[in-house]
N, C-alpha and C. Protein backbone atom coordinates (compact mmCIF):
# COMPACT_ATOMS: atom_id res chain seq x y z
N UNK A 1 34.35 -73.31 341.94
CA UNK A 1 32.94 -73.59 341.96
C UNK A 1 32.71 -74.89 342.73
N UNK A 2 31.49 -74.74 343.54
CA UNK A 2 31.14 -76.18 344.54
C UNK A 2 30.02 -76.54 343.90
N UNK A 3 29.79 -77.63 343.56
CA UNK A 3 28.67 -78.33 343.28
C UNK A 3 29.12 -80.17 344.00
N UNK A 4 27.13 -80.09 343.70
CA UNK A 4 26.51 -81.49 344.49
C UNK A 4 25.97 -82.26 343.06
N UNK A 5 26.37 -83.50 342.87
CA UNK A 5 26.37 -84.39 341.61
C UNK A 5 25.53 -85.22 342.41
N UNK A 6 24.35 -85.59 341.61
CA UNK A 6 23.11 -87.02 342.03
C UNK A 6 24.26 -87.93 341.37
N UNK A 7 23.67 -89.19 341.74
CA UNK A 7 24.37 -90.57 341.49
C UNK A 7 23.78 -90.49 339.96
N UNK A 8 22.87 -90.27 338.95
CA UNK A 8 22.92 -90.48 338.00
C UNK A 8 23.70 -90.21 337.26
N UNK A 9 24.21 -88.93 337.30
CA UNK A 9 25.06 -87.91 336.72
C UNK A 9 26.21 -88.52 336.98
N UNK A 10 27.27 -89.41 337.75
CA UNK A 10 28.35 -89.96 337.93
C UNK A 10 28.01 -91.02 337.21
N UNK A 11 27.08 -91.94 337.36
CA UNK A 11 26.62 -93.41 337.10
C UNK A 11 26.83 -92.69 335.15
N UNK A 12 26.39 -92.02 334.60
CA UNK A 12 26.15 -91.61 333.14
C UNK A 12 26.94 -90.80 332.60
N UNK A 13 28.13 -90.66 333.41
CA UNK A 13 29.60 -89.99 333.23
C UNK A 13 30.11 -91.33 332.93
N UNK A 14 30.04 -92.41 334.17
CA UNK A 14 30.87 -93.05 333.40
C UNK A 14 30.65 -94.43 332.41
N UNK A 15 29.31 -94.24 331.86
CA UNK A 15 28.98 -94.95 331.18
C UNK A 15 29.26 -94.72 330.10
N UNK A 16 29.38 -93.37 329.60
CA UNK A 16 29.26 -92.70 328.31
C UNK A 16 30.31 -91.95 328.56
N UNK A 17 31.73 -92.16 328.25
CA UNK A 17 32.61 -91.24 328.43
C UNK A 17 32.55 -89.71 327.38
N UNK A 18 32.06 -89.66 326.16
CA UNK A 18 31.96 -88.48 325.77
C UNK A 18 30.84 -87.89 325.93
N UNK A 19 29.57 -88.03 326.89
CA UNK A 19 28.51 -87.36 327.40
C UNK A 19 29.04 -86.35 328.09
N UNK A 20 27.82 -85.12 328.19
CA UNK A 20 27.96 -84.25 328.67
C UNK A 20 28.20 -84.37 330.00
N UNK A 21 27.64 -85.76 330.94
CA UNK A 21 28.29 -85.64 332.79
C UNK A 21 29.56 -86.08 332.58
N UNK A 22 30.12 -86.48 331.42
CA UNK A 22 31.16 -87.27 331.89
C UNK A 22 32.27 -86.15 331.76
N UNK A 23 31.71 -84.94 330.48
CA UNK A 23 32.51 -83.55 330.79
C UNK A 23 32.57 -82.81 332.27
N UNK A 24 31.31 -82.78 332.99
CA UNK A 24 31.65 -82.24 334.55
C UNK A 24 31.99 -83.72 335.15
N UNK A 25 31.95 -85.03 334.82
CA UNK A 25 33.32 -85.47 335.78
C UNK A 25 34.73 -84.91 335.61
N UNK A 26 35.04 -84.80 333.94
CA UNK A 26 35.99 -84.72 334.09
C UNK A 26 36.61 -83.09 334.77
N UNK A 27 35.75 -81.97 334.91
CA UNK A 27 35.84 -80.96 335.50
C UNK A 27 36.05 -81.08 336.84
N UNK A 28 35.60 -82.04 337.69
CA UNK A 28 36.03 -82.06 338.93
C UNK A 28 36.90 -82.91 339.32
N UNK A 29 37.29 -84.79 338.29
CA UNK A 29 38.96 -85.20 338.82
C UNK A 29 39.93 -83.96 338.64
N UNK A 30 39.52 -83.25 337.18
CA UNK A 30 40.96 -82.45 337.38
C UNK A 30 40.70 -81.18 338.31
N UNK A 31 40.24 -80.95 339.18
CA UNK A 31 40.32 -79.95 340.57
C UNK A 31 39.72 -79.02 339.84
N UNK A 32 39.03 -78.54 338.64
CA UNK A 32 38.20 -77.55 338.44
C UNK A 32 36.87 -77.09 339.24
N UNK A 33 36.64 -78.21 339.65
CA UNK A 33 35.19 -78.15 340.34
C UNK A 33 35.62 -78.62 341.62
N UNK A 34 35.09 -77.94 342.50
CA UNK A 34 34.76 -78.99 344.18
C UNK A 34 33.70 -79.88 344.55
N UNK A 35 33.35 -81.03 344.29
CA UNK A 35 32.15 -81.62 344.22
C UNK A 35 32.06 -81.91 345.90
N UNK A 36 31.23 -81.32 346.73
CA UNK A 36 30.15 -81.63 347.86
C UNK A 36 29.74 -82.75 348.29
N UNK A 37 29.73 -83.09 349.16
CA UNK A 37 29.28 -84.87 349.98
C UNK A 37 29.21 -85.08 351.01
N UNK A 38 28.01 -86.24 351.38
CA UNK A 38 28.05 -86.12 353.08
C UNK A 38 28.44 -87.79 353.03
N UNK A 39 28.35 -88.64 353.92
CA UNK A 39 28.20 -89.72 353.79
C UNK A 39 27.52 -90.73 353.29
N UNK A 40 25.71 -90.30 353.39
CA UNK A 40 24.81 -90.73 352.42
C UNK A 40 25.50 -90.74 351.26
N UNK A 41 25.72 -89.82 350.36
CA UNK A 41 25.89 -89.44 348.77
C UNK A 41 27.30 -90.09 348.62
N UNK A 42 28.44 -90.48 349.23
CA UNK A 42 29.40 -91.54 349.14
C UNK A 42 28.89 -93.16 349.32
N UNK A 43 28.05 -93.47 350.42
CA UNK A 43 27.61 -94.75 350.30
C UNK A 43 26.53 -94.92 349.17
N UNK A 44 25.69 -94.27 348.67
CA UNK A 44 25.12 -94.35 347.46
C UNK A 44 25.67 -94.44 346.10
N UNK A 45 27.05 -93.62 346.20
CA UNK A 45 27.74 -93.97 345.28
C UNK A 45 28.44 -94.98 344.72
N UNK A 46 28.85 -95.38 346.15
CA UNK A 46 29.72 -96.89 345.94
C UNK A 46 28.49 -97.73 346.05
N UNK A 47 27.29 -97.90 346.50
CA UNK A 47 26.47 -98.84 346.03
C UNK A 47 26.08 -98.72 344.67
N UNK A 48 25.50 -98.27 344.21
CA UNK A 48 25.48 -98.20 342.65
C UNK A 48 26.40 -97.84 341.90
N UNK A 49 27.65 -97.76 341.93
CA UNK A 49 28.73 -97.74 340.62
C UNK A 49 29.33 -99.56 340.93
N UNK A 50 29.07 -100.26 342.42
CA UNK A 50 29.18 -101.36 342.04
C UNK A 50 27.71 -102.35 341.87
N UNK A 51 27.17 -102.42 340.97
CA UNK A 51 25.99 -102.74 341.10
C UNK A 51 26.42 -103.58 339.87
N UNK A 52 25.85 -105.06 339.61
CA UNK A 52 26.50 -106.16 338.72
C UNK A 52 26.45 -105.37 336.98
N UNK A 53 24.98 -104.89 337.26
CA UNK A 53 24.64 -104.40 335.74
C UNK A 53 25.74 -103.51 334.58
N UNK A 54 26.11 -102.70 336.02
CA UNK A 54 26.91 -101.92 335.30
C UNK A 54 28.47 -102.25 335.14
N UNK A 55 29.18 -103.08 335.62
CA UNK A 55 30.13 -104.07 335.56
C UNK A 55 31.42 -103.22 335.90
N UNK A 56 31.57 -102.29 336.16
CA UNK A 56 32.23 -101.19 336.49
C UNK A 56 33.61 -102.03 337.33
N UNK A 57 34.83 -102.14 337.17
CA UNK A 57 36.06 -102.74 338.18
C UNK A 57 35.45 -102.11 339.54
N UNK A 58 35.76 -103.01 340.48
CA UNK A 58 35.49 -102.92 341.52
C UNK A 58 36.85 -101.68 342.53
N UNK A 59 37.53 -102.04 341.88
CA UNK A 59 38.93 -101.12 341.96
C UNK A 59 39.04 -99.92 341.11
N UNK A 60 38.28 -99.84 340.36
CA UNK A 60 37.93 -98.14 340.03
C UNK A 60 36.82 -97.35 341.12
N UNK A 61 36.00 -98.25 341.49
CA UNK A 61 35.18 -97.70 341.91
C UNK A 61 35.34 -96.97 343.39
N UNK A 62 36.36 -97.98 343.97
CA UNK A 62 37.12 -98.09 345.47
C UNK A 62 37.87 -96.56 345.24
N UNK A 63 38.72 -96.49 344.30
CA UNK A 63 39.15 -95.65 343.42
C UNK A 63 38.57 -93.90 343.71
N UNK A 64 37.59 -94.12 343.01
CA UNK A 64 36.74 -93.26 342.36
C UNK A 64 35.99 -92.28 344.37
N UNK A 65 35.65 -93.66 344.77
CA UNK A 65 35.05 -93.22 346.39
C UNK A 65 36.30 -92.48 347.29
N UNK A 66 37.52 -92.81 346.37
CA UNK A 66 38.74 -92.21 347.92
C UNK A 66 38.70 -90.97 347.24
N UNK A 67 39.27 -90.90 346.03
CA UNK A 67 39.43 -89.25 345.33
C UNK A 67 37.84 -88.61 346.08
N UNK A 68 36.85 -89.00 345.97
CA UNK A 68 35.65 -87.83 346.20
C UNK A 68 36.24 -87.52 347.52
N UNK A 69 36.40 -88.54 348.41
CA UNK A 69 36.46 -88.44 349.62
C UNK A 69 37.67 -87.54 350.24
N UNK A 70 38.48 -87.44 349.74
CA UNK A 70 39.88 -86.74 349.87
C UNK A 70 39.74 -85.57 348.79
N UNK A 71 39.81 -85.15 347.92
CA UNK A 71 39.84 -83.85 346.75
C UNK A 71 37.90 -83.35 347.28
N UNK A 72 37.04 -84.00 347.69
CA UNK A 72 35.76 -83.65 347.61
C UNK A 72 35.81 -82.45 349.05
N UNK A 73 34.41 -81.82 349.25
CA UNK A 73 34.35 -81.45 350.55
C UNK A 73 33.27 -82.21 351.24
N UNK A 74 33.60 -82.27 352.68
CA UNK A 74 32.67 -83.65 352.93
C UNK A 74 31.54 -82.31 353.44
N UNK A 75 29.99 -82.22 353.77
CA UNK A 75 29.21 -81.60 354.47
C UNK A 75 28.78 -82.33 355.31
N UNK A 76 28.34 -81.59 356.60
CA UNK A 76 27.90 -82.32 357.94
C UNK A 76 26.23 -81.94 357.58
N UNK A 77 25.20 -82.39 356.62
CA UNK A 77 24.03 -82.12 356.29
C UNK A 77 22.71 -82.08 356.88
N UNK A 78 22.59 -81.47 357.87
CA UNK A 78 21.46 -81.30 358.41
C UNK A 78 20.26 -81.45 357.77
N UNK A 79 18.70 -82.14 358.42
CA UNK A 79 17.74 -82.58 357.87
C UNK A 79 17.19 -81.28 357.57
N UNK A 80 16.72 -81.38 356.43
CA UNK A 80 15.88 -79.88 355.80
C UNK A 80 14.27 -80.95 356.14
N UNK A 81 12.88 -79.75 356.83
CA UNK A 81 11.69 -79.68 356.15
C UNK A 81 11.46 -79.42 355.06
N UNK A 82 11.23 -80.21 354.14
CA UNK A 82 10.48 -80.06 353.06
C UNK A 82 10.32 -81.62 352.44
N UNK A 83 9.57 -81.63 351.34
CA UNK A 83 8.51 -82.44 350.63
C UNK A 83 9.31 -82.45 349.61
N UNK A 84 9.48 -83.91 349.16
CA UNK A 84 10.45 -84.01 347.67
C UNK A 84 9.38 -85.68 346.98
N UNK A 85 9.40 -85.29 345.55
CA UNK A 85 8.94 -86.37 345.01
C UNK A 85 9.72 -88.03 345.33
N UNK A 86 10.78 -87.84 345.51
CA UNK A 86 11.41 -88.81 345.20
C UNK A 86 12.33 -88.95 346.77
N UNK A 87 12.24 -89.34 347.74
CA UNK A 87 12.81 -89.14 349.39
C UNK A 87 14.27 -89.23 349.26
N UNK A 88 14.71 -90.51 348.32
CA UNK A 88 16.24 -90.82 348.18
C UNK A 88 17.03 -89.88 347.95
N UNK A 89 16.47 -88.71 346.97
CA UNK A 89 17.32 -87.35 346.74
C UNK A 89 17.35 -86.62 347.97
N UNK A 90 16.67 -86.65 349.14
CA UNK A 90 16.94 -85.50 349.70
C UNK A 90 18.56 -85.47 350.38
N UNK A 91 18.87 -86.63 350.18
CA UNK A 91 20.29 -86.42 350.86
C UNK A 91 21.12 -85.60 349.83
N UNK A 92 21.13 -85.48 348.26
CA UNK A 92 21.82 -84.40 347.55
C UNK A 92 21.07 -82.93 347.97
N UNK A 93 19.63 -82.58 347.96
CA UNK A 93 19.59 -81.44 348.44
C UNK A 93 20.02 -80.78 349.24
N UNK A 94 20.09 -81.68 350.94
CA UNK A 94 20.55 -81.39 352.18
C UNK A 94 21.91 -80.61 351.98
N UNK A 95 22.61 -81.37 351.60
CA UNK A 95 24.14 -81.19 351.31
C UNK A 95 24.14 -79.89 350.38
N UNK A 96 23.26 -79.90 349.21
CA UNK A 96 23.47 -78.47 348.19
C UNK A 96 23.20 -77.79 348.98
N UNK A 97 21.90 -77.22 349.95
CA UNK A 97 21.16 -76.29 350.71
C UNK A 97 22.72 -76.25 352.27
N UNK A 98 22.57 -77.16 353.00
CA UNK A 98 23.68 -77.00 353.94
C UNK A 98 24.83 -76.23 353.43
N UNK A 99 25.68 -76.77 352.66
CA UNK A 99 26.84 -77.06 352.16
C UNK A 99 27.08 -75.76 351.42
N UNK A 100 25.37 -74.97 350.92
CA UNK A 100 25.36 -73.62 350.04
C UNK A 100 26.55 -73.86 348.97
N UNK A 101 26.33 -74.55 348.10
CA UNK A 101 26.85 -75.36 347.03
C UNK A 101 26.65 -74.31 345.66
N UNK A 102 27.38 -73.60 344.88
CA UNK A 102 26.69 -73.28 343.71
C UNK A 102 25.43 -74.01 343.20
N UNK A 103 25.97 -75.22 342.82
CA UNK A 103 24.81 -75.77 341.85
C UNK A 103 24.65 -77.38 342.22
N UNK A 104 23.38 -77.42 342.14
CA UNK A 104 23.06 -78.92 342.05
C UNK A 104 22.68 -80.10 340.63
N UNK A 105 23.52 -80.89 340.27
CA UNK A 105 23.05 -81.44 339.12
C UNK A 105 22.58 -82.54 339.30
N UNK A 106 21.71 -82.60 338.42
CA UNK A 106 20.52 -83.72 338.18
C UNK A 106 20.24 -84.21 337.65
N UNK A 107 20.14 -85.17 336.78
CA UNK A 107 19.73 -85.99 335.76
C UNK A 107 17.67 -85.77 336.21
N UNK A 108 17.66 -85.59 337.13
CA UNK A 108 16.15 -85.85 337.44
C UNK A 108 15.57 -84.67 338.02
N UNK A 109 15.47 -83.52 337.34
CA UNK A 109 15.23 -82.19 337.81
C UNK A 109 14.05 -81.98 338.35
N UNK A 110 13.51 -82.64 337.78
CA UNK A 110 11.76 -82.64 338.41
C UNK A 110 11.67 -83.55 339.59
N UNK A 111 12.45 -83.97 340.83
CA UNK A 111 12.61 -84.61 341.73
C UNK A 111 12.93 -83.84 342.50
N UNK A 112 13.23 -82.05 342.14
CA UNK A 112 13.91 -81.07 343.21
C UNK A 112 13.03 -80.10 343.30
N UNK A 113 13.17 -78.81 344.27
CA UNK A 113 12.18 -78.14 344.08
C UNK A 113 12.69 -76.87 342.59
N UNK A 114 11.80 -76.14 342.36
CA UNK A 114 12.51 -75.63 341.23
C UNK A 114 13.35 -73.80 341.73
N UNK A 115 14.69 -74.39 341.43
CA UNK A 115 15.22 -73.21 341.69
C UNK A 115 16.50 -73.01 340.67
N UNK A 116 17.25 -71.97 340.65
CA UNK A 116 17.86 -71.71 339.29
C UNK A 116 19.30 -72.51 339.41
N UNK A 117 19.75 -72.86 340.78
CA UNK A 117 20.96 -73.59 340.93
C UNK A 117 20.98 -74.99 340.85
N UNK A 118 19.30 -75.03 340.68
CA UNK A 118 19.70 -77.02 340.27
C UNK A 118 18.96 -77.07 338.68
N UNK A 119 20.08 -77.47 338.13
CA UNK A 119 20.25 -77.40 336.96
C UNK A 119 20.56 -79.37 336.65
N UNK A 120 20.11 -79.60 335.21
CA UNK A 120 20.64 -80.68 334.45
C UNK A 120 21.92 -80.71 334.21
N UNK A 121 22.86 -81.58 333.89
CA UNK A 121 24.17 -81.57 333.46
C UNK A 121 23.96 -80.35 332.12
N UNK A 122 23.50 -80.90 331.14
CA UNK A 122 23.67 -79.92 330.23
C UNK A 122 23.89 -78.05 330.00
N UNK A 123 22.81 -77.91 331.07
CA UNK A 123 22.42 -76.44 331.69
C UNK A 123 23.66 -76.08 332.50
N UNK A 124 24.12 -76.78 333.52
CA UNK A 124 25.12 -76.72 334.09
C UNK A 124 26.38 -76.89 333.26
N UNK A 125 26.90 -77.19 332.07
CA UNK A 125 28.15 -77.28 331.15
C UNK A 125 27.36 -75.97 330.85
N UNK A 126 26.19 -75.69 330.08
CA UNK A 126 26.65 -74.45 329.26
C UNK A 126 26.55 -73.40 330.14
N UNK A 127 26.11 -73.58 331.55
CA UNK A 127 26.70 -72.29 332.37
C UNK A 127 27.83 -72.26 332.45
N UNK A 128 28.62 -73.19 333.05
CA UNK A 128 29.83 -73.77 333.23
C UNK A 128 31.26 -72.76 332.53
N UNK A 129 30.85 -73.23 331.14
CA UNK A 129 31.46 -72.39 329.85
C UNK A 129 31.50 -71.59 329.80
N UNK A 130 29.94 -70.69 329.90
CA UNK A 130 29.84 -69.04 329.56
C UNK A 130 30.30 -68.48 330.32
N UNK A 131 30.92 -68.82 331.88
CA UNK A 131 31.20 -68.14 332.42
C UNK A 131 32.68 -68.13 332.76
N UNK A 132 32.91 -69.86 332.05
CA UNK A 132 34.44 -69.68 331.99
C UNK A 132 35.26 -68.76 331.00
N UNK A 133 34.25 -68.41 329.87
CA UNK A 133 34.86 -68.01 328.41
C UNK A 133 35.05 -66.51 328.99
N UNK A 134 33.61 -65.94 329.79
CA UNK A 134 33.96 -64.94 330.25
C UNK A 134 35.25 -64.74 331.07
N UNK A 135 35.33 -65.06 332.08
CA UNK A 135 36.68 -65.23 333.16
C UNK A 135 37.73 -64.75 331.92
N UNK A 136 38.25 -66.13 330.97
CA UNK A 136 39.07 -66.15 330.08
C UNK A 136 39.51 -64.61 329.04
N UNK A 137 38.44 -64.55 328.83
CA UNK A 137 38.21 -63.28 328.22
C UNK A 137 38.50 -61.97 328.60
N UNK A 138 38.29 -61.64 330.02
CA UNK A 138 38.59 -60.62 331.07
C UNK A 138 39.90 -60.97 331.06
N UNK A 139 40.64 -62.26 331.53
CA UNK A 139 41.77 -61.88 331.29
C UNK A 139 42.64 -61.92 330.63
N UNK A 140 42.41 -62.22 329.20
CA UNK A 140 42.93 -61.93 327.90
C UNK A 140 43.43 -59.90 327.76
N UNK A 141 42.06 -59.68 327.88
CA UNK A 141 41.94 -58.03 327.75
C UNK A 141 42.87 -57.53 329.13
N UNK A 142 42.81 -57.97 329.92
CA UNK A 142 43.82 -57.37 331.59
C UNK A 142 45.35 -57.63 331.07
N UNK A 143 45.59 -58.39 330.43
CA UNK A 143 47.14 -59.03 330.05
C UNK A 143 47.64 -58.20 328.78
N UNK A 144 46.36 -57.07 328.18
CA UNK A 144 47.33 -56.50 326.79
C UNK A 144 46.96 -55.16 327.87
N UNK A 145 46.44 -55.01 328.98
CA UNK A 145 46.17 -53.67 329.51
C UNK A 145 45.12 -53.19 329.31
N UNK A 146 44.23 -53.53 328.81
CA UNK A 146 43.01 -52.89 327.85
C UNK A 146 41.85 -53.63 328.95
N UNK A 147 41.04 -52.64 329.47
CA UNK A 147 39.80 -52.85 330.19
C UNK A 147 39.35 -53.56 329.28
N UNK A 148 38.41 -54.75 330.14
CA UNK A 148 37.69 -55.62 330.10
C UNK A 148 36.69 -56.18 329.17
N UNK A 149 36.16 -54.73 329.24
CA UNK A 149 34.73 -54.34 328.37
C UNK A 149 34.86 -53.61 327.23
N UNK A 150 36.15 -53.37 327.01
CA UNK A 150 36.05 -52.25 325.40
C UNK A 150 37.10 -53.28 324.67
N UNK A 151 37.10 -52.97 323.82
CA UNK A 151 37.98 -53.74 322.82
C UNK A 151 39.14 -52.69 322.04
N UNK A 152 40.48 -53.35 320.90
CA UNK A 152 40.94 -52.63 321.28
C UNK A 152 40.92 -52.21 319.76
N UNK A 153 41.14 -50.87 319.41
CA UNK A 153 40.98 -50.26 317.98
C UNK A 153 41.62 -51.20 317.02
């Protein structure tokens, strides 16, 4: 799965390590997820994860910018027409829409236009799940031989 993470959703991963973004961070250090990026959405990142407030090591953060940059996929994001409340996001849209990203997460959903792939962190874990449990499940039933969909007497 490819998805595009706003800076809140990283910034509130790692503030709150048992929050729900900090579960899709941890879905994409460990290579579950492919998280999406152009250059905007890396220099935004490293500007606000080092920002004084949040006190974050400066060497995690250095850190944190090489893994996206190397395990991430970078997109070459072409300017989209359209109208967004908030201008600073359009560089995560560009990249979701270019990049044709599964899903876009947001801490700020009402800053996008409304469509079913940009989702909140939360929405996005419990898709996340249901469709992993499914996967899991299919091949639970493939491994005793027993189709998918029936269960077994």
């Amino acid at each position: 799965m490819r998805i595009v993470l706003d800076t809140n959703v990283v910034v509130s991963a790692l503030i709150n390590p048992n929050g729900v973004p900090s579960q899709i961070l941890c879905l994409v250090l460990n290579g579950q997820i492919i998280l999406l990026y152009d250059n905007r959405i890396l220099s935004e990142y490293s500007a606000v994860l080092q920002r004084p407030e949040f006190n974050f090591p400066r060497t995690a953060v250095h850190d944190f910018i090489g893994y996206v940059s190397q395990a991430g996929e970078f997109i070459l994001a072409e300017p989209l027409s359209l109208n967004l409340i908030d201008e600073t996001d359009r560089k995560f849209y560009e990249t979701y829409r270019i990049g044709q990203a599964d899903y876009l997460v947001t801490g700020n959903i009402r800053h996008f236009p409304k469509e079913k792939r940009i989702l909140t962190p939360r929405e996005y874990l419990n898709h996340y799940c249901h469709n992993d449990s499914q996967a899991k499940n299919k091949k639970f039933w493939l491994s005793l031989g027993q189709p998918s969909k029936s269960k077994p007497n």
